[in-house]
Protein backbone atom coordinates (compact mmCIF):
# COMPACT_ATOMS: atom_id res chain seq x y z
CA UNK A 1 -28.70 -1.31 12.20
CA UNK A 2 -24.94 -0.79 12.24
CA UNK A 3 -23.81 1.67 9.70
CA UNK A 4 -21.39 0.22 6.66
CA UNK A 5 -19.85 1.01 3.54
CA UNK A 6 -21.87 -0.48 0.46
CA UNK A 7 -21.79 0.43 -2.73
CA UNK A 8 -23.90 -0.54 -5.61
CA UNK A 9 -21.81 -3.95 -6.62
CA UNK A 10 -22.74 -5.13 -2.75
CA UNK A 11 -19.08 -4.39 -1.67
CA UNK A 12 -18.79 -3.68 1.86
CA UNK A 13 -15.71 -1.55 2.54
CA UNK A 14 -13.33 -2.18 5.34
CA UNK A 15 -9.79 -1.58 4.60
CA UNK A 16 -8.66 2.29 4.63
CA UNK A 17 -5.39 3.21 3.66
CA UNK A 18 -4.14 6.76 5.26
CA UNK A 19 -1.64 8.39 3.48
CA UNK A 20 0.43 11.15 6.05
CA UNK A 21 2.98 12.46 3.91
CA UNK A 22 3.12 12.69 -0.17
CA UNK A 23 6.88 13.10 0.71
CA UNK A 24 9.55 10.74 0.01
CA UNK A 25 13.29 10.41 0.03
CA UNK A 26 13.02 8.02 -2.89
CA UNK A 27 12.28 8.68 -6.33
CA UNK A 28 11.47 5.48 -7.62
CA UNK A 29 10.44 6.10 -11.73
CA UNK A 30 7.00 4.21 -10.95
CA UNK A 31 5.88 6.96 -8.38
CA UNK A 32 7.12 9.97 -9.16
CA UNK A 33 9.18 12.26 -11.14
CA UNK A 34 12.86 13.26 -10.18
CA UNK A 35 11.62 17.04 -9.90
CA UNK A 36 8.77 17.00 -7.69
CA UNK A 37 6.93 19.35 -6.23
CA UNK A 38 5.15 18.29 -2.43
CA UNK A 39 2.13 19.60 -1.33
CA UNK A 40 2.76 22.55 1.67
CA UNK A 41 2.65 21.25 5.15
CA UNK A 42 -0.86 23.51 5.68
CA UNK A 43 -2.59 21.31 2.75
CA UNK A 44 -1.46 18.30 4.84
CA UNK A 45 -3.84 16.73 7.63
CA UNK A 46 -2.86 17.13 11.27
CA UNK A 47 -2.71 14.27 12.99
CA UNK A 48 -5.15 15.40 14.79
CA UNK A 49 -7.58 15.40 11.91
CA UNK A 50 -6.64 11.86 10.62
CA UNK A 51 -7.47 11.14 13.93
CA UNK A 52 -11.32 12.33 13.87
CA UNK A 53 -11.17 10.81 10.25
CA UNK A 54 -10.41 7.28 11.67
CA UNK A 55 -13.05 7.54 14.16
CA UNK A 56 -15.41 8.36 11.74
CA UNK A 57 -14.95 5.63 9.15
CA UNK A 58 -14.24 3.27 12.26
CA UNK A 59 -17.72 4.22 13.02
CA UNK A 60 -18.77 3.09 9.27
CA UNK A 61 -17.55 -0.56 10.05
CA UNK A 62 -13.57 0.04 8.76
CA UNK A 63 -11.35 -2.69 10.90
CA UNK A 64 -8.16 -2.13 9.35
CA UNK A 65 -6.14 0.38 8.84
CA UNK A 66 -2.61 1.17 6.58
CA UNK A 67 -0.54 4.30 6.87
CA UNK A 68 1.27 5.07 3.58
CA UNK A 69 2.83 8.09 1.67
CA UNK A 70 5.24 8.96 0.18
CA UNK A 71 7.49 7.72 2.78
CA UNK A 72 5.65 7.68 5.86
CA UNK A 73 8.52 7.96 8.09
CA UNK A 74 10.28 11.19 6.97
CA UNK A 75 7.06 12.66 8.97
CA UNK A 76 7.78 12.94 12.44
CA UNK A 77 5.84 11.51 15.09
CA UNK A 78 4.33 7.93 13.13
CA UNK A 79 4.65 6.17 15.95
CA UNK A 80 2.63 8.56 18.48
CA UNK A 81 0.08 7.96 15.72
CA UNK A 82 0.41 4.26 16.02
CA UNK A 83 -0.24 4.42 19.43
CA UNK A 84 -3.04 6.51 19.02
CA UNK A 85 -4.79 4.59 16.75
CA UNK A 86 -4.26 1.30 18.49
CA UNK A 87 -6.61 3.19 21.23
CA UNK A 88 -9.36 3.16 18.84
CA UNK A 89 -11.64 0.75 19.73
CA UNK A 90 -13.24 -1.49 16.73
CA UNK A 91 -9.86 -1.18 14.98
CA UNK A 92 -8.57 -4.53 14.61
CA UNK A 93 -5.63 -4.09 12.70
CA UNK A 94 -3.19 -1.35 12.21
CA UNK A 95 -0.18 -2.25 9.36
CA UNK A 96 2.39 0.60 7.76
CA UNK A 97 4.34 0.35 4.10
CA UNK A 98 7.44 1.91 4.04
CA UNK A 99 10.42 2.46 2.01
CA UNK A 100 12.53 0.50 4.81
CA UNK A 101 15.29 3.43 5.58
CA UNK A 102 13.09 5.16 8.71
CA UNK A 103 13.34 1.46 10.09
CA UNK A 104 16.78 2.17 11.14
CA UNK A 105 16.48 4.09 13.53
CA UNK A 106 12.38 4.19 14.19
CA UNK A 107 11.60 0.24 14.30
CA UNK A 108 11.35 0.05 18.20
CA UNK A 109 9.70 3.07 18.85
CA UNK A 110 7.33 1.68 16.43
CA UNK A 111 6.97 -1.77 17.39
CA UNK A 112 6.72 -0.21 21.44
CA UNK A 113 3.95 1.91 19.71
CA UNK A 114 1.64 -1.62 18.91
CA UNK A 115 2.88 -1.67 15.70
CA UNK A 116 3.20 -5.58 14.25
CA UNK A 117 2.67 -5.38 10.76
CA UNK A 118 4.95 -3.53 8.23
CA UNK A 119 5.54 -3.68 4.56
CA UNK A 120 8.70 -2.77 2.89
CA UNK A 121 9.27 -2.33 -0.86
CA UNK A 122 12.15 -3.50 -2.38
CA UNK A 123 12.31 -4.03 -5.91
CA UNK A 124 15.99 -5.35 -6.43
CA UNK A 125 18.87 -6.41 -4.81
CA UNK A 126 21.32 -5.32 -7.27
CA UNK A 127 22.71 -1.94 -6.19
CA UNK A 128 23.03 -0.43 -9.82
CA UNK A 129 19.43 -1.09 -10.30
CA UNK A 130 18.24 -0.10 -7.10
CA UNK A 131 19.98 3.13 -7.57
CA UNK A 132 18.04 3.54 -11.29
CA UNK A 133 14.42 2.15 -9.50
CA UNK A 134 14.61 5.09 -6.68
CA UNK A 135 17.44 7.23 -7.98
CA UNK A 136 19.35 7.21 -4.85
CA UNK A 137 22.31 4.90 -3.41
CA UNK A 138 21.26 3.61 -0.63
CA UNK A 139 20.09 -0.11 -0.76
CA UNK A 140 22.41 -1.47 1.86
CA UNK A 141 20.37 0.62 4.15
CA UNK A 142 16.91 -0.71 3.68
CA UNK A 143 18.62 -3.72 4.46
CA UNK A 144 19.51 -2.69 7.26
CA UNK A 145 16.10 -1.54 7.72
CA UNK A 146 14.73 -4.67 7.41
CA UNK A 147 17.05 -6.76 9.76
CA UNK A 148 16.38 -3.60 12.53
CA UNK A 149 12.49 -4.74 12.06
CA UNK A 150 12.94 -8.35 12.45
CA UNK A 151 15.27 -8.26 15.46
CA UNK A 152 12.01 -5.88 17.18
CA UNK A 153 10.26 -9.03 16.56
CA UNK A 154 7.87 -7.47 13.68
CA UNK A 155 5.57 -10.55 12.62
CA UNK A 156 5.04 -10.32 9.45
CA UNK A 157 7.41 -8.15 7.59
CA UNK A 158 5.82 -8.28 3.93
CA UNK A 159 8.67 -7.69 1.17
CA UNK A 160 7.04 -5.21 -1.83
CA UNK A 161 8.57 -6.19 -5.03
CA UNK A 162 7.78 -4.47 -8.69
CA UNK A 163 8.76 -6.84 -11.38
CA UNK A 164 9.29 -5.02 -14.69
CA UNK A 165 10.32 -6.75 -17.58
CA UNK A 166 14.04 -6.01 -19.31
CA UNK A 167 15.15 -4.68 -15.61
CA UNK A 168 14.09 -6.37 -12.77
CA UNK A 169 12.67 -9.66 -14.37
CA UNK A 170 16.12 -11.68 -14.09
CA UNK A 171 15.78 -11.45 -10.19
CA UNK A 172 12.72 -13.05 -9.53
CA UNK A 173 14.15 -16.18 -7.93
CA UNK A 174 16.76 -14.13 -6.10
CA UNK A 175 14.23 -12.42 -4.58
CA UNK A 176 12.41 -15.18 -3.64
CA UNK A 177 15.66 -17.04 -2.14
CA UNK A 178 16.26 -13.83 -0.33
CA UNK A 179 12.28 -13.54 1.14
CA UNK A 180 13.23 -17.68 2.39
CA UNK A 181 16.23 -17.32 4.06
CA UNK A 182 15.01 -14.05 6.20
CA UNK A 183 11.62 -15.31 6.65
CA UNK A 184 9.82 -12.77 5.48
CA UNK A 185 6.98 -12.62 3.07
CA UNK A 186 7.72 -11.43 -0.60
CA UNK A 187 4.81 -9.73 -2.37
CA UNK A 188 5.50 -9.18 -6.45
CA UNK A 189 3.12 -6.51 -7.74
CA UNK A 190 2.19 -5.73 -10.78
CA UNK A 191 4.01 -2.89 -12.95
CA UNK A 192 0.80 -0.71 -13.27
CA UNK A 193 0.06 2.65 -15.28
CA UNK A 194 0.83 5.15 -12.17
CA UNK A 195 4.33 6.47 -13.57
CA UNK A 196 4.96 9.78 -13.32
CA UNK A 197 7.13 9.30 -16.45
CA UNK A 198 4.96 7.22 -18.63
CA UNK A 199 7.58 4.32 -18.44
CA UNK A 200 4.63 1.91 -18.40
CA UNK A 201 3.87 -0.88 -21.58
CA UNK A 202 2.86 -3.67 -22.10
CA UNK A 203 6.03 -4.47 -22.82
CA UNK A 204 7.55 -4.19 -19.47
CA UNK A 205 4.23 -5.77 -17.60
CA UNK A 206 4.94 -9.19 -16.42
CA UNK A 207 1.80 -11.33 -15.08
CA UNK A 208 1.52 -12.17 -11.96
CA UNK A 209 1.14 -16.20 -13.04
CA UNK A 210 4.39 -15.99 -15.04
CA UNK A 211 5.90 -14.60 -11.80
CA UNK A 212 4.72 -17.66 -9.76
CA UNK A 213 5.85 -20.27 -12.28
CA UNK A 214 9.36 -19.10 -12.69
CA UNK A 215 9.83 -19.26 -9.15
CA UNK A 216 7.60 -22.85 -8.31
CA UNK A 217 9.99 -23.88 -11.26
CA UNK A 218 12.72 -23.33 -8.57
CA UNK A 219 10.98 -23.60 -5.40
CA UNK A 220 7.83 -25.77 -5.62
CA UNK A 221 4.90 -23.84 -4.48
CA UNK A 222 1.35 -24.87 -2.68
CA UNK A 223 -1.29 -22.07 -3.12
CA UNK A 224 -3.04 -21.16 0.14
CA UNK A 225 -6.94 -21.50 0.57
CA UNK A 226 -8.03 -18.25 1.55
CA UNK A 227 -11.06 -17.84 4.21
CA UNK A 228 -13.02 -15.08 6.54
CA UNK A 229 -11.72 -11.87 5.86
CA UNK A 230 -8.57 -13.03 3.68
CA UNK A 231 -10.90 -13.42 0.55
CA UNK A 232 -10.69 -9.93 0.25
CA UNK A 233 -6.61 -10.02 0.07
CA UNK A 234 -5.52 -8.29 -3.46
CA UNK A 235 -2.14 -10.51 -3.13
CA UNK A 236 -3.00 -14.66 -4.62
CA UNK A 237 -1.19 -16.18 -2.03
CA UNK A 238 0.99 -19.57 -1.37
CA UNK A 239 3.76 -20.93 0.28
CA UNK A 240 7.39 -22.68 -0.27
CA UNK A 241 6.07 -26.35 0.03
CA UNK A 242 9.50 -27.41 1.44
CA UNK A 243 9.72 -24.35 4.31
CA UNK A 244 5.95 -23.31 4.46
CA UNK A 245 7.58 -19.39 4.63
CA UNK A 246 4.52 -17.11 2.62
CA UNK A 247 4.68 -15.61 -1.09
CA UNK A 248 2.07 -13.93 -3.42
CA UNK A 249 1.41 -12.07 -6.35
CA UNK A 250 -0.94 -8.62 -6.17
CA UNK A 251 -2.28 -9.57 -10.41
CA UNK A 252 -3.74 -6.16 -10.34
CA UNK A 253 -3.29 -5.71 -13.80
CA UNK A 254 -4.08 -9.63 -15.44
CA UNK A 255 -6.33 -10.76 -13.27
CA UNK A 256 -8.35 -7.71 -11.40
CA UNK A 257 -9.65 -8.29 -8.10
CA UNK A 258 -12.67 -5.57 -8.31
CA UNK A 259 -15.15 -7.42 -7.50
CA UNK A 260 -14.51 -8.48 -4.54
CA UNK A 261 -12.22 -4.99 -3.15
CA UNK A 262 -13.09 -3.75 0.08
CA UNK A 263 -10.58 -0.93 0.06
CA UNK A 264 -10.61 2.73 0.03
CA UNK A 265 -8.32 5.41 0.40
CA UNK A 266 -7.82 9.24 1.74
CA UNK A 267 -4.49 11.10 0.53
CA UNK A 268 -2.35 13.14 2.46
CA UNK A 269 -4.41 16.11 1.75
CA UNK A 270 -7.55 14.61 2.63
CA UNK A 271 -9.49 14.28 -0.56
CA UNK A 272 -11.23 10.27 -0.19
CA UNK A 273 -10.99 8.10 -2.76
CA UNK A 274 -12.38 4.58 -3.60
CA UNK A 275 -10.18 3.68 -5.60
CA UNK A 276 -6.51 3.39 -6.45
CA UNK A 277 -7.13 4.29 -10.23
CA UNK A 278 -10.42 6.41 -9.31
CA UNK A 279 -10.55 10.01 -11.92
CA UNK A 280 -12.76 11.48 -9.10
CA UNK A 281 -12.38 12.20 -5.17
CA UNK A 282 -14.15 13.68 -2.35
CA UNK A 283 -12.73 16.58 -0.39
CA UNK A 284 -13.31 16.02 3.15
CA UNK A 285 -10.61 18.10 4.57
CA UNK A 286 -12.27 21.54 3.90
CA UNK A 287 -15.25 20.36 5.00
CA UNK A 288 -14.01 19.50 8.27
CA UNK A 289 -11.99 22.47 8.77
CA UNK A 290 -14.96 24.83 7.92
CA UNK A 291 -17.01 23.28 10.66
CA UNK A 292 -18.77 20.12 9.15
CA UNK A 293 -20.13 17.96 11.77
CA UNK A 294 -19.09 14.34 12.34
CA UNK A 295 -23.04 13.33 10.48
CA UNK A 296 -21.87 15.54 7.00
CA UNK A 297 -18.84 13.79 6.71
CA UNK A 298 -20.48 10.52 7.60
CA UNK A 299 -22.65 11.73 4.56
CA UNK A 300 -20.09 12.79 2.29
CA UNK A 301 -17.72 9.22 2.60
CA UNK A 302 -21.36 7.13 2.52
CA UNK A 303 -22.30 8.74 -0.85
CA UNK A 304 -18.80 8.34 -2.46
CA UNK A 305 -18.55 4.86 -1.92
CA UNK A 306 -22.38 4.50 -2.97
CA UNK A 307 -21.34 5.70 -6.44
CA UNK A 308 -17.69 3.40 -6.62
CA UNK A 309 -16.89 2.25 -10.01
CA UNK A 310 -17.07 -1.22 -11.05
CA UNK A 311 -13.18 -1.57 -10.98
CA UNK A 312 -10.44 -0.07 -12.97
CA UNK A 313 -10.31 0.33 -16.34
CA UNK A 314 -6.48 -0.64 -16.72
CA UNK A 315 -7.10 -3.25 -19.57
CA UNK A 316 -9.91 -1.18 -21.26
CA UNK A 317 -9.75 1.02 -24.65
CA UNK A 318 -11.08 4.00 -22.92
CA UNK A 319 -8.71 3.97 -20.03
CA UNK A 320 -7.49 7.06 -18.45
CA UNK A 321 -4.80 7.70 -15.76
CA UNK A 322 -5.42 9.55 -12.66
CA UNK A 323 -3.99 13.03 -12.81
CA UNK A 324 -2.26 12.33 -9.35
CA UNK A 325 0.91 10.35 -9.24
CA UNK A 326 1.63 7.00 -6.60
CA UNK A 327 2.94 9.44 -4.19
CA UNK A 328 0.09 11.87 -4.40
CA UNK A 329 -2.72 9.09 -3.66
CA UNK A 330 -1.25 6.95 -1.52
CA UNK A 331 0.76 3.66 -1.59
């Protein structure tokens, strides 16, 4: 029988994310805090060992694959990785979110890598508030970023978008106008408790449903009938009825999407995790680099995800955030 990934609510798990770097050139107030402190490069895993960890879990019946960070790209050598993953057979898709900048000057070397799927996050297109979202001045180039990807033919190039009431709220439909006129995909996602800062209320959450009806009030919308692997998406999907180009919402936060999550992640510094919001995680770096064999790690990832919570507790009295920031887990 072929191995998988079940825990005890009869999810199977397919999706890893892979975070390389907890390092960024942003400081966007919903990841981290202006001051922080990265993990040494000796806590990191070689690329090596993300390799042998993608084998394994490939080996567990994971098809897909996302490289995060922090920012990805300030690591050198992403799209050697790219290519080296693409070589792993069973892996059926391979995508990458990034902060857009790296794009610049790394899109081809990417996209000649096998590389087809990106994500960039872009919150605003104002420059003042970009420059109080990430704390840095530099909006024009993740533009830039983005055109580099499209004219490398990158198919699709999702559009990460964090709407927060009282500062980014007012450019919902701007956002959406810009998504339709560059073809790309725009994905809102919900403000969730992950600051650094402890920005996060109520008060600044926006649901993903008020999202979609402030821009179908603008741009009539048709929502997409999702089949095969796609019920698992965390984004509620549609598209522009007059243009067909693709937008959704990620309602983590008013309408959870638990139940039917097949995703799981392992940080920068190896530690596995099975969920985004998880207050426990499962070191499988030292492990490996103290000689475990390929079956005790098997063990060790089979076991965690065996004893995955019900979902997170975002909306729930007793809810506590992780210790680790956004850039710490993964993005």
């Amino acid at each position: 029988m072929k191995k998988q990934l079940l825990d005890s609510f009869g999810r199977v798990h397919t999706n890893l994310r892979i975070s390389v770097t907890d390092v960024c050139n942003f400081r966007c107030i919903y990841c981290m805090p202006e001051d922080m402190v990265f993990m040494p490069d000796s806590a990191l895993m070689t690329y090596n060992e993300i390799l042998h960890f993608t084998r394994i879990f490939v080996g567990l019946g994971v098809n897909k694959i996302r490289i995060t960070g922090g920012e990805p790209l300030v690591r050198p050598g992403v799209p050697h990785l790219i290519e080296q993953l693409g070589q792993i057979d069973a892996l059926k898709d391979i995508s990458l979110t990034t902060n857009g900048i790296g794009l610049i000057t790394q899109a081809q070397a990417l996209y000649d890598a096998g590389l087809r799927r990106i994500n960039v996050s872009l919150d605003t297109l104002n420059e003042e508030k970009f420059e109080q979202m990430t704390r840095r001045k530099v909006l024009s180039r993740v533009i830039e970023g983005l055109k580099a990807a499209h004219d490398c033919g990158f198919n699709p190039i999702k559009v990460n978008a964090v709407a927060m009431r009282g500062f980014t709220d007012d450019e919902i439909v701007d956002l959406a106008t810009f998504a339709r006129q560059n073809s790309y995909q725009l994905r809102f996602i919900e403000f969730m408790p992950l600051d650094a800062d402890d920005i996060w209320g109520r008060n600044m959450f926006i649901p993903g449903k008020e999202i979609i009806d402030k821009i179908s009030s603008v741009y009539p919308l048709e929502r997409m009938t999702l089949n095969g692997d796609a019920k698992s998406d965390t984004a509620q999907r549609f598209r522009f009825a007059d243009n067909g180009t693709e937008l959704g919402v990620i309602p983590s936060v008013s309408e959870p999407f638990c139940e039917s999550c097949n995703r799981i992640r392992l940080t920068a510094d190896g530690k596995f995790r099975t969920c985004l919001f998880s207050l426990t995680e499962t070191d499988l770096l030292t492990p490996l680099r103290e000689g475990a064999d390929d079956e005790t790690i098997e063990n060790l990832i089979i076991d965690a995800v065996a004893k995955k919570e019900a979902g997170h507790k975002i909306n729930a009295a007793d809810f506590v955030k992780p210790e680790r920031n956004m850039s710490r887990i993964g993005g």
